[in-house]
Protein backbone atom coordinates (compact mmCIF):
# COMPACT_ATOMS: atom_id res chain seq x y z
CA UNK A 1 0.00 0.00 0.00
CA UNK A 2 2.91 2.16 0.22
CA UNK A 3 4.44 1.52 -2.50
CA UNK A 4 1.82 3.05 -5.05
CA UNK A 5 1.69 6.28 -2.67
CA UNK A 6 5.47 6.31 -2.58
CA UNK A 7 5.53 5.99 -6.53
CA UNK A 8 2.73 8.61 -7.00
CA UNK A 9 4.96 11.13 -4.97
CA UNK A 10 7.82 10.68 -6.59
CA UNK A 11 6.02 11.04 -10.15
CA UNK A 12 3.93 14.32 -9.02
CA UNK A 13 8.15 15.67 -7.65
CA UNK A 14 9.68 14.95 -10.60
CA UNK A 15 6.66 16.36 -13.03
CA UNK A 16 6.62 19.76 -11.08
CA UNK A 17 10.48 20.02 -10.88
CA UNK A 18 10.59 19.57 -15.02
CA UNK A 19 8.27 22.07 -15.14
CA UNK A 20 9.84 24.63 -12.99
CA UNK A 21 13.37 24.28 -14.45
CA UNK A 22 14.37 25.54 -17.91
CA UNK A 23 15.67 22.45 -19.41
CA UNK A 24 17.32 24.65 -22.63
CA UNK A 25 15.48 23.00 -24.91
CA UNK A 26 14.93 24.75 -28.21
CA UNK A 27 11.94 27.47 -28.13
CA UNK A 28 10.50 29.08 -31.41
CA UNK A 29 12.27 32.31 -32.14
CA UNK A 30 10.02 35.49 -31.51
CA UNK A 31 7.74 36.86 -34.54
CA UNK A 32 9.85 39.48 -36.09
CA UNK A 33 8.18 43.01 -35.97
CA UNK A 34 6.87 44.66 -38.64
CA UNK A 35 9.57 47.08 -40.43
CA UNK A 36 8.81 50.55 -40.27
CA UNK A 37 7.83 51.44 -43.56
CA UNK A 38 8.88 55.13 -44.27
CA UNK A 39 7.96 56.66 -47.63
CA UNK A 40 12.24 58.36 -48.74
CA UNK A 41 11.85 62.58 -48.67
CA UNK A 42 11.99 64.54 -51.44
CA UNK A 43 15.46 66.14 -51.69
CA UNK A 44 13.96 69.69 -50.47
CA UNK A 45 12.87 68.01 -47.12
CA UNK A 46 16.03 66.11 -46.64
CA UNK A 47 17.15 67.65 -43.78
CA UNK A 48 13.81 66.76 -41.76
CA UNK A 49 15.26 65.56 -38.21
CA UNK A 50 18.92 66.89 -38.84
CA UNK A 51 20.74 69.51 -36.70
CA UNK A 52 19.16 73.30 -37.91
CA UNK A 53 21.07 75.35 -40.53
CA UNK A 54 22.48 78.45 -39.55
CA UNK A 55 20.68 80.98 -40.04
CA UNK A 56 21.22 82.53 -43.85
CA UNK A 57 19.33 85.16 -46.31
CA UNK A 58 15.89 83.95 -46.84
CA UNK A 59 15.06 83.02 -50.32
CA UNK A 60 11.32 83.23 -50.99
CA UNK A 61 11.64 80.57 -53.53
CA UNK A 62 13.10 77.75 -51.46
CA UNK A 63 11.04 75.98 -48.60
CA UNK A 64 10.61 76.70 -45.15
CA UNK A 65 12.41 75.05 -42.81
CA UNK A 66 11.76 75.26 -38.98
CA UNK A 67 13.85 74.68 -36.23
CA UNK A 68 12.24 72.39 -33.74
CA UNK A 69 12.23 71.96 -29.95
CA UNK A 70 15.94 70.45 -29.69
CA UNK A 71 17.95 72.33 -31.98
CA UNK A 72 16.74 69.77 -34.84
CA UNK A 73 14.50 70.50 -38.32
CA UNK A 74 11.07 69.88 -36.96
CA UNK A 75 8.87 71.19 -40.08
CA UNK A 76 9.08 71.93 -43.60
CA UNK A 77 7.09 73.10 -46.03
CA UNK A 78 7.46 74.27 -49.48
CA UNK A 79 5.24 76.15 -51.56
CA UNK A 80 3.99 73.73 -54.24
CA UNK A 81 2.64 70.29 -54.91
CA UNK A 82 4.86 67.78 -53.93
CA UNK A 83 3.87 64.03 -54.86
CA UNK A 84 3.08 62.35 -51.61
CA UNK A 85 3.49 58.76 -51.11
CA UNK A 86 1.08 56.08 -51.43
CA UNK A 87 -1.30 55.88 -48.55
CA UNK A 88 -2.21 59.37 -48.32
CA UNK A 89 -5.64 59.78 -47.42
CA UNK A 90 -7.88 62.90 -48.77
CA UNK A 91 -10.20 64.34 -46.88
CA UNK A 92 -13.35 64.50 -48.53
CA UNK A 93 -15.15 68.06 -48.40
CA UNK A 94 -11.49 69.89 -47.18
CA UNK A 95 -11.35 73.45 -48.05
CA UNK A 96 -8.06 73.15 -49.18
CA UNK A 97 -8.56 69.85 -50.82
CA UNK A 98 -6.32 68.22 -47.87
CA UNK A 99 -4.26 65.21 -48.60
CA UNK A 100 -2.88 63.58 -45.04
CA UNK A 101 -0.32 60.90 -44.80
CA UNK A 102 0.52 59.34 -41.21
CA UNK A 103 3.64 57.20 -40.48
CA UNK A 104 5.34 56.53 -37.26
CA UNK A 105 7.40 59.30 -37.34
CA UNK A 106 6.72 62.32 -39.30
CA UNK A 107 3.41 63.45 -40.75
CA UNK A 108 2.67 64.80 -44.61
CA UNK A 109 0.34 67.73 -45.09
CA UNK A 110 -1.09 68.72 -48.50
CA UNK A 111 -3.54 71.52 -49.36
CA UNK A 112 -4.53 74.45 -50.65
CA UNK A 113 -3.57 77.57 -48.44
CA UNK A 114 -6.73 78.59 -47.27
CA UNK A 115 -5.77 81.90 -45.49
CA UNK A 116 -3.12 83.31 -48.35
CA UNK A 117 -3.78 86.13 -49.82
CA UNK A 118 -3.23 84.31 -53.54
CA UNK A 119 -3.74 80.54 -54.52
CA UNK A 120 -1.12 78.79 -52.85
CA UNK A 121 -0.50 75.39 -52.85
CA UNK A 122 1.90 73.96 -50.27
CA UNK A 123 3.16 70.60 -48.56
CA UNK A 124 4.61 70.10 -45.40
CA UNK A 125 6.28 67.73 -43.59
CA UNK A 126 6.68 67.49 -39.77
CA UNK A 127 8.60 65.12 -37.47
CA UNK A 128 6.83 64.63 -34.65
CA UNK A 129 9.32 63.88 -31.90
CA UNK A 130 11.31 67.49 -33.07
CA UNK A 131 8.64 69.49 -33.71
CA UNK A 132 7.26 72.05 -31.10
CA UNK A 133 3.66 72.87 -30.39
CA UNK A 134 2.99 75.83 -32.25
CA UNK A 135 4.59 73.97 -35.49
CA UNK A 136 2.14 70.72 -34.23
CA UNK A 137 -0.47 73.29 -34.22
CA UNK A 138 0.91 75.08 -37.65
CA UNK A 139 0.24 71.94 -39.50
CA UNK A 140 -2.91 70.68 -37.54
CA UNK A 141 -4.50 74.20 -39.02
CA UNK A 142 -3.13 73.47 -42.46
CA UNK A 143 -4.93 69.66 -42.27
CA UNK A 144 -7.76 71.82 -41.43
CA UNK A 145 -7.94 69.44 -38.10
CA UNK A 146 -9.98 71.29 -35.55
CA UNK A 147 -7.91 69.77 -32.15
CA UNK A 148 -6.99 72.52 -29.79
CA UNK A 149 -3.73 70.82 -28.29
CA UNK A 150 -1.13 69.27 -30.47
CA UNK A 151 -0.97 65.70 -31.81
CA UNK A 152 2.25 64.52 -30.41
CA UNK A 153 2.36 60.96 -32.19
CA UNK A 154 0.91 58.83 -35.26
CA UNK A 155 -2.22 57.72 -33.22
CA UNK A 156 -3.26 60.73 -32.27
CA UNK A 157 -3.12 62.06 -35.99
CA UNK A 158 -5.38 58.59 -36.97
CA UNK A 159 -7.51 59.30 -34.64
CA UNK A 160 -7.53 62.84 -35.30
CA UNK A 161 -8.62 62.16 -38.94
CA UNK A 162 -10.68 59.74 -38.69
CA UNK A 163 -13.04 62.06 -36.56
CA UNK A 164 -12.49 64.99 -38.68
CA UNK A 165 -15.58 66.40 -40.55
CA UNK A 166 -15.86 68.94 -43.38
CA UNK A 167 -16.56 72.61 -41.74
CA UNK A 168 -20.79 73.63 -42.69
């Protein structure tokens, strides 16, 4: 009679020890992630994220390039149409005929300046994590996005857009 109870021990021991210890065996490697996809600049936005140019003579022609919040190019934008990548998403009814593009990093902006003086057409590129509020808040207005604080990362631009609504 003790033997089966001494053999049922032993067998519930050993089962709980194997499962305690890593034995080493081999284990599936982890899914890789997802690669960031990120659309390449156009060369007149190619110092997005780089250290800020001195300051030189302004030359209307040639885009606008803002410092950002830690001595680093937060926003650009030039003064024309500038072919966006694929994934931008139009919103429908814009005033500016808005074109918005969202990736991890930086956020596109396409329009029609609605408070120039003249038809101006214009594309701008920000990058979130050097960009400071009032640039945020620059391009929010030029997405015709209606958010009073700044969208400090990719979901709060989706989620931004995907409540937007065309101003009655």
């Amino acid at each position: 009679m003790r033997a089966p109870l001494l053999v049922a021990t032993i067998l519930a021991a050993f089962s709980s020890s194997c499962a305690a210890v890593d034995d080493g065996s081999i284990k599936p490697e982890p899914r890789a992630e997802a690669p960031k996809v990120v659309a390449p600049l156009p060369p007149e936005f190619g110092t997005l994220g780089e250290p800020c140019p001195p300051p030189g003579p302004l030359d209307p022609g040639a885009p606008h390039v803002g410092c950002g919040k830690d001595g680093r190019v937060g926003l650009i934008t030039a003064y024309r149409r500038t072919g966006l990548p694929e994934g931008a998403q139009k919103l429908e009814g814009s005033m500016g005929r808005v074109e918005v593009l969202v990736e991890a990093d930086r956020v596109w902006v396409q329009g029609t300046c609605i408070f120039c003086r003249s038809f101006t057409e214009q594309t701008s590129i920000v990058h979130l994590a050097h960009a400071t509020d009032e640039q945020l808040m620059q391009i929010q207005m030029q997405a015709e996005l209606s958010n009073k604080s700044p969208l400090r990362d990719a979901n709060a631009w989706r989620g931004a857009i995907a409540a937007w609504e065309p101003k009655r």
